[in-house]
N, C-alpha and C. Protein backbone atom coordinates (compact mmCIF):
# COMPACT_ATOMS: atom_id res chain seq x y z
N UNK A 1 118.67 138.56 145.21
CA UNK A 1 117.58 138.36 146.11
C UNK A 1 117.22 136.87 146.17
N UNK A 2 117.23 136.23 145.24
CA UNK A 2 117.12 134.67 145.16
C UNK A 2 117.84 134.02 146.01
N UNK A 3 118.88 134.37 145.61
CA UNK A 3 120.43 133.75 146.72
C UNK A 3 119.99 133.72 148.15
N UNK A 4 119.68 134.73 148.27
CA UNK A 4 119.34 135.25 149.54
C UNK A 4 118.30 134.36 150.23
N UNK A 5 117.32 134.32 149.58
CA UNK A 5 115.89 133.26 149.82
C UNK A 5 116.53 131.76 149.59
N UNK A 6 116.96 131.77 149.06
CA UNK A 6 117.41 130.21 148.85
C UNK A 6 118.72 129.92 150.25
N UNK A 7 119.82 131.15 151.09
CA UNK A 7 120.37 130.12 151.27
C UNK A 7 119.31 130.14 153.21
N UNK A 8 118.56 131.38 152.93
CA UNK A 8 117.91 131.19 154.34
C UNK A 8 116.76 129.80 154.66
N UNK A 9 116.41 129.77 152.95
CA UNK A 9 115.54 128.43 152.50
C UNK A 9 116.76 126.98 153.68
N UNK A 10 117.61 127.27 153.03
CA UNK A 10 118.97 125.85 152.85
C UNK A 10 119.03 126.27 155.24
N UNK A 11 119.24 127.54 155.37
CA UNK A 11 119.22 127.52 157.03
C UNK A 11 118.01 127.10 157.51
N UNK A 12 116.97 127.57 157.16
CA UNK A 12 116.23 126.80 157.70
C UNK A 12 115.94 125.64 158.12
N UNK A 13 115.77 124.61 156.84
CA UNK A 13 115.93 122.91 156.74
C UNK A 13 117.13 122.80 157.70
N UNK A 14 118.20 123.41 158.12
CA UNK A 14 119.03 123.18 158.67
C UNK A 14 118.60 122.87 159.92
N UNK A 15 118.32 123.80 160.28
CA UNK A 15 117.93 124.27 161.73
C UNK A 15 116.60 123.07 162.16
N UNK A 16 115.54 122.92 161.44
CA UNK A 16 114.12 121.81 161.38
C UNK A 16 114.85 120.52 161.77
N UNK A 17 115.83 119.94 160.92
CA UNK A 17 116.28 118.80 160.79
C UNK A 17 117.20 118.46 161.49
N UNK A 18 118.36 119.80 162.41
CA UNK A 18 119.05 119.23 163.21
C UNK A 18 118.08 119.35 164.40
N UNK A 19 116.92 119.79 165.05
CA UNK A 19 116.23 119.86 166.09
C UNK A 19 114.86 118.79 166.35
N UNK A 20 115.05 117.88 165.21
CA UNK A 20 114.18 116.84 165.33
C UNK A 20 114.93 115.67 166.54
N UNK A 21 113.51 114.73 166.10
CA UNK A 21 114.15 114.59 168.32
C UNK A 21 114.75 113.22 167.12
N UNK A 22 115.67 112.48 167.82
CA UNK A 22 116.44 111.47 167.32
C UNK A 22 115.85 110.17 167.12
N UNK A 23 114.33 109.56 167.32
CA UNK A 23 113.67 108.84 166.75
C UNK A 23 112.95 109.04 165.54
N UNK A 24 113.05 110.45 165.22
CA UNK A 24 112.36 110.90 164.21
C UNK A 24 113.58 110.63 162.97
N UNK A 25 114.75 111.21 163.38
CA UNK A 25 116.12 111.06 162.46
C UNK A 25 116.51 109.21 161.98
N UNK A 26 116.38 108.86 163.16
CA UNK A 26 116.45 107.13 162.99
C UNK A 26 115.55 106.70 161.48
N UNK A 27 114.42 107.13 161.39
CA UNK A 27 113.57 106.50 159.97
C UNK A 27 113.78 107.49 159.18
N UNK A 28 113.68 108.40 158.88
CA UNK A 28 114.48 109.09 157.39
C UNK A 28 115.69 108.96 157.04
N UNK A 29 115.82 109.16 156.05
CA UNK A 29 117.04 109.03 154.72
C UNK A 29 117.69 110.29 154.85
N UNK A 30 116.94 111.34 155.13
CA UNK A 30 117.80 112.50 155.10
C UNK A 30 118.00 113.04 156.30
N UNK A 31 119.09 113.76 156.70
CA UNK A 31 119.55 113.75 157.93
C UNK A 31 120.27 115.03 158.16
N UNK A 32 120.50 115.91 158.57
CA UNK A 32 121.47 117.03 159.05
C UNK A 32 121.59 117.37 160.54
N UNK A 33 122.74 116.94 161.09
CA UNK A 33 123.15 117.32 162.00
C UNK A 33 124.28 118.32 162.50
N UNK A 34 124.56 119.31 162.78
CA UNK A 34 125.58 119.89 163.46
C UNK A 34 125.53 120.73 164.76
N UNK A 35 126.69 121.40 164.85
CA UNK A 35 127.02 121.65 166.37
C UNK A 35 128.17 123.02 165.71
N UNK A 36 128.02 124.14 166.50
CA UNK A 36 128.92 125.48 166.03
C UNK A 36 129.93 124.82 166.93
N UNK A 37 130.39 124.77 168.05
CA UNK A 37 131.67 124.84 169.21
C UNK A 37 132.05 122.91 169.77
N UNK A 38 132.56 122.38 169.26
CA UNK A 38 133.65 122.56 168.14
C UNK A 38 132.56 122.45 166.57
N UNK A 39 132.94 122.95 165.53
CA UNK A 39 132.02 122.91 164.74
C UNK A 39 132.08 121.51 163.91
N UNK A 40 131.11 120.82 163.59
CA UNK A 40 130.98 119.42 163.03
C UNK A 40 129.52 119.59 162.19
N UNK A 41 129.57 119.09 161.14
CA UNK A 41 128.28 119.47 160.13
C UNK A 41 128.02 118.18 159.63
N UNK A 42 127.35 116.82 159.73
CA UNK A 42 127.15 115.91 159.21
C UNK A 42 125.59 116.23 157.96
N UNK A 43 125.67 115.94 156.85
CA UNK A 43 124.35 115.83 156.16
C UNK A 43 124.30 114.46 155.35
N UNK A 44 123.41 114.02 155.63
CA UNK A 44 123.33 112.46 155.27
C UNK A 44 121.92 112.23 154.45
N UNK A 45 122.00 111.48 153.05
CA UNK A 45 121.15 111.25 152.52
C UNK A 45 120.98 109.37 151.95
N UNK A 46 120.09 108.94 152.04
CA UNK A 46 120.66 107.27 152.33
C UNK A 46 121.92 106.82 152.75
N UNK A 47 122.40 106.21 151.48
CA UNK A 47 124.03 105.72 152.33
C UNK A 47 124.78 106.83 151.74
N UNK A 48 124.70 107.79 151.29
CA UNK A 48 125.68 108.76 151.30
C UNK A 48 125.79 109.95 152.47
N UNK A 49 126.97 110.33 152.24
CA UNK A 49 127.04 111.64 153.62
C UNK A 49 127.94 112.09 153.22
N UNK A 50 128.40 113.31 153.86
CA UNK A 50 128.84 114.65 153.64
C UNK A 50 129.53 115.05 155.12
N UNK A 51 130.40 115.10 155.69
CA UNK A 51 130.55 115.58 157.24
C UNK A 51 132.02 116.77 157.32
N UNK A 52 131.97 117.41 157.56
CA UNK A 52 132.97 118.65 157.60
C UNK A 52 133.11 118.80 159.30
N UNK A 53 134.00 118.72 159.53
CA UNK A 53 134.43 118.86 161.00
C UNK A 53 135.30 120.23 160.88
N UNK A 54 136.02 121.16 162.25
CA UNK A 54 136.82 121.74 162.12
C UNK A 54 138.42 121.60 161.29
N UNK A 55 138.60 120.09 161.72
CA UNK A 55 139.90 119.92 161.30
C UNK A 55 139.66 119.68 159.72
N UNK A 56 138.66 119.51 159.06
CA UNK A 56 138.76 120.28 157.58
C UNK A 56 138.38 121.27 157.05
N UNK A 57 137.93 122.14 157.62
CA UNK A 57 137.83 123.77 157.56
C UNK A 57 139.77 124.14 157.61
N UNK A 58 140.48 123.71 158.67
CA UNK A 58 141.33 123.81 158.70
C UNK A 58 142.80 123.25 157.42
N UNK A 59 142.48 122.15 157.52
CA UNK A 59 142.97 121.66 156.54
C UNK A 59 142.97 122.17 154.95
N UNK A 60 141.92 122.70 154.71
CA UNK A 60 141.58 123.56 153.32
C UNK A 60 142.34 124.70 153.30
N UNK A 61 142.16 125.18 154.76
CA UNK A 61 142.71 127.24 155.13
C UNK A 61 144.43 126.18 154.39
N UNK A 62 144.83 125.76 155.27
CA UNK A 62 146.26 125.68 155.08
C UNK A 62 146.78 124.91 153.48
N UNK A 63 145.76 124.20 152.90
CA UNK A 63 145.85 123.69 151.46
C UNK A 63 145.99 124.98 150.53
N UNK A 64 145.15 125.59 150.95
CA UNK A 64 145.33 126.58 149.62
C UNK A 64 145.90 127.87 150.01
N UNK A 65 146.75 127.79 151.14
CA UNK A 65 147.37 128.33 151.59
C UNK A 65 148.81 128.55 150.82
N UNK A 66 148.99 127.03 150.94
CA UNK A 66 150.14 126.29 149.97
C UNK A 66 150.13 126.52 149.06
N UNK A 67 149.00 126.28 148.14
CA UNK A 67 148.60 126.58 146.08
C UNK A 67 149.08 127.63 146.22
N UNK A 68 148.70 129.35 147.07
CA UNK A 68 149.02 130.32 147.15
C UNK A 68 150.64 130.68 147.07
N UNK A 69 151.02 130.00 147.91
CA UNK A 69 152.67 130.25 148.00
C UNK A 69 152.89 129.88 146.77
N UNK A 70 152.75 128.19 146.30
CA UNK A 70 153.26 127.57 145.30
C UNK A 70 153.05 128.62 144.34
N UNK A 71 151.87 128.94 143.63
CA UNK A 71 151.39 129.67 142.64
C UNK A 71 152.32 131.21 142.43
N UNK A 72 152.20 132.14 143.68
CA UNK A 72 153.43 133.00 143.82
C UNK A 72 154.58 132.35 143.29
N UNK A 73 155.48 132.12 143.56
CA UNK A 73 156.72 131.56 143.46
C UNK A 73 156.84 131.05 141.84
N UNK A 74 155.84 130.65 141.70
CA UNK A 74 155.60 130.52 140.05
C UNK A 74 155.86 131.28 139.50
N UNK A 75 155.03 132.44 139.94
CA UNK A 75 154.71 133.53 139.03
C UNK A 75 156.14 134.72 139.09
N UNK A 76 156.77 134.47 139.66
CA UNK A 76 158.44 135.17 140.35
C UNK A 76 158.73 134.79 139.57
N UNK A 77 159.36 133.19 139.51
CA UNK A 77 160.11 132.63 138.82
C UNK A 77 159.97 132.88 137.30
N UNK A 78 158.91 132.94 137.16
CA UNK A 78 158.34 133.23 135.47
C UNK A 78 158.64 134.23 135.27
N UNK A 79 158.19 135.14 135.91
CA UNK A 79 158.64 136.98 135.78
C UNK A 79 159.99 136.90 136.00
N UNK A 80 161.10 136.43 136.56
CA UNK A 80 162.64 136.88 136.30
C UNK A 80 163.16 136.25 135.27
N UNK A 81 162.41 135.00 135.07
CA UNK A 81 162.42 134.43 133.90
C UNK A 81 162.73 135.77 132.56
N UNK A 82 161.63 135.99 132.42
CA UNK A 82 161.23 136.96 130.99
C UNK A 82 161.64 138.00 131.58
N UNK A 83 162.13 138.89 132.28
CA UNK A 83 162.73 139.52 132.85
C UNK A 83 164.08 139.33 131.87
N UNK A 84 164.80 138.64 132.57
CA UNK A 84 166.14 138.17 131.92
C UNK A 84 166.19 137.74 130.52
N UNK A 85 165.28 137.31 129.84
CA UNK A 85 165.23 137.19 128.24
C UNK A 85 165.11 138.17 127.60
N UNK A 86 164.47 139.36 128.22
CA UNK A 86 163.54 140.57 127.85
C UNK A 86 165.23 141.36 127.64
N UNK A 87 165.96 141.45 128.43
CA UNK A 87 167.13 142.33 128.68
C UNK A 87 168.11 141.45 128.03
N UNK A 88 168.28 140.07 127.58
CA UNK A 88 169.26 139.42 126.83
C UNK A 88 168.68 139.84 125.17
N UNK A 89 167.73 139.89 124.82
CA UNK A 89 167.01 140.27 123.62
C UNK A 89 167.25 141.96 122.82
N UNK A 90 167.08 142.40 124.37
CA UNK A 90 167.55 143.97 124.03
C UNK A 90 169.24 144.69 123.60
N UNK A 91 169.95 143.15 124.68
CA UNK A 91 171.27 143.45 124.68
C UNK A 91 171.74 143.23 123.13
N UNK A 92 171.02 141.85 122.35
CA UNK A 92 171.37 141.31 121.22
C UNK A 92 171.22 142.54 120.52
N UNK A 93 170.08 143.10 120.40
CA UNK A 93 169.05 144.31 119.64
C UNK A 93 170.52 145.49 119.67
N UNK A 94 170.63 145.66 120.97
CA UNK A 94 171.56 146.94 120.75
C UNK A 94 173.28 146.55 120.21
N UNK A 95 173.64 145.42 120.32
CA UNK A 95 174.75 145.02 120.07
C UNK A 95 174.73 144.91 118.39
N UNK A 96 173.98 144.68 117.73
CA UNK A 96 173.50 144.06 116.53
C UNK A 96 173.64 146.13 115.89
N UNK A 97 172.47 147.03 116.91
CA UNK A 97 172.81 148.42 115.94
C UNK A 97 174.23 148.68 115.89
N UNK A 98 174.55 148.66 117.07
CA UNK A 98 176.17 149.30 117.16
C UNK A 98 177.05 148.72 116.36
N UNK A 99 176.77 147.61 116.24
CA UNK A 99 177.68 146.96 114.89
C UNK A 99 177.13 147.34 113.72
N UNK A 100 176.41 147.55 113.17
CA UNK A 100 175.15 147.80 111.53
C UNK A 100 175.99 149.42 112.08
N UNK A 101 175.99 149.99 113.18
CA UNK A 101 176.32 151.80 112.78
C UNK A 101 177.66 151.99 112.69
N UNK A 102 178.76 151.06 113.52
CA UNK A 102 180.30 150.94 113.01
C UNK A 102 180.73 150.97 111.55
N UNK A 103 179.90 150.15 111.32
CA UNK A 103 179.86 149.55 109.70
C UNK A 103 179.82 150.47 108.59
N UNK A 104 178.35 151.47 108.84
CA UNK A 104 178.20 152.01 107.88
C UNK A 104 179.05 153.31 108.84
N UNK A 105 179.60 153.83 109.49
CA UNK A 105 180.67 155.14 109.80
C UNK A 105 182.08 155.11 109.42
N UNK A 106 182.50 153.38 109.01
CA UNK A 106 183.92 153.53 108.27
C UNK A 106 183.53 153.17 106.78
């Protein structure tokens, strides 16, 4: 429920501060502007700022898009990995009885 109040708290200020008329924005330090179509989000606090445009909404989708693949492919490689040790281990295991049961049958 907090979350909730807090991020309608965070829309609000949104909404106040991008609808102030632009002489009002000129003398404060703090600043939020955006626009949904194309979407652009500037928030500015003295000389620092913050601005998210579409083309990094985009840029992120397709970044961790990548980690995703990369990370898969990891996790393959690792699994045929131990896969193949798992079945070289077993082969040793069973090669090792069959010799210990030759042994003791002559």
């Amino acid at each position: 429920m907090i979350i909730i109040c807090f991020f309608i708290s965070l829309y609000g200020i949104a909404i106040i501060s991008n609808n102030l008329p632009k002489f009002i924005k000129d003398k404060t330090d703090f600043r939020i502007d955006y626009s949904r179509k194309p979407f652009d989000f500037r928030f500015e606090v003295g000389e620092y700022s913050l601005y998210i445009n579409s083309k990094a909404v985009t840029n992120i989708k397709n970044s961790s898009g990548k980690v995703i693949n990369s990370i898969s492919r990891k996790v393959q490689d690792n699994t045929s990995y131990m896969l193949n040790k798992t079945s070289d281990v077993f082969k040793y295991v069973e090669e090792k009885i069959n010799n210990t049961v030759q042994h003791k049958v002559k």
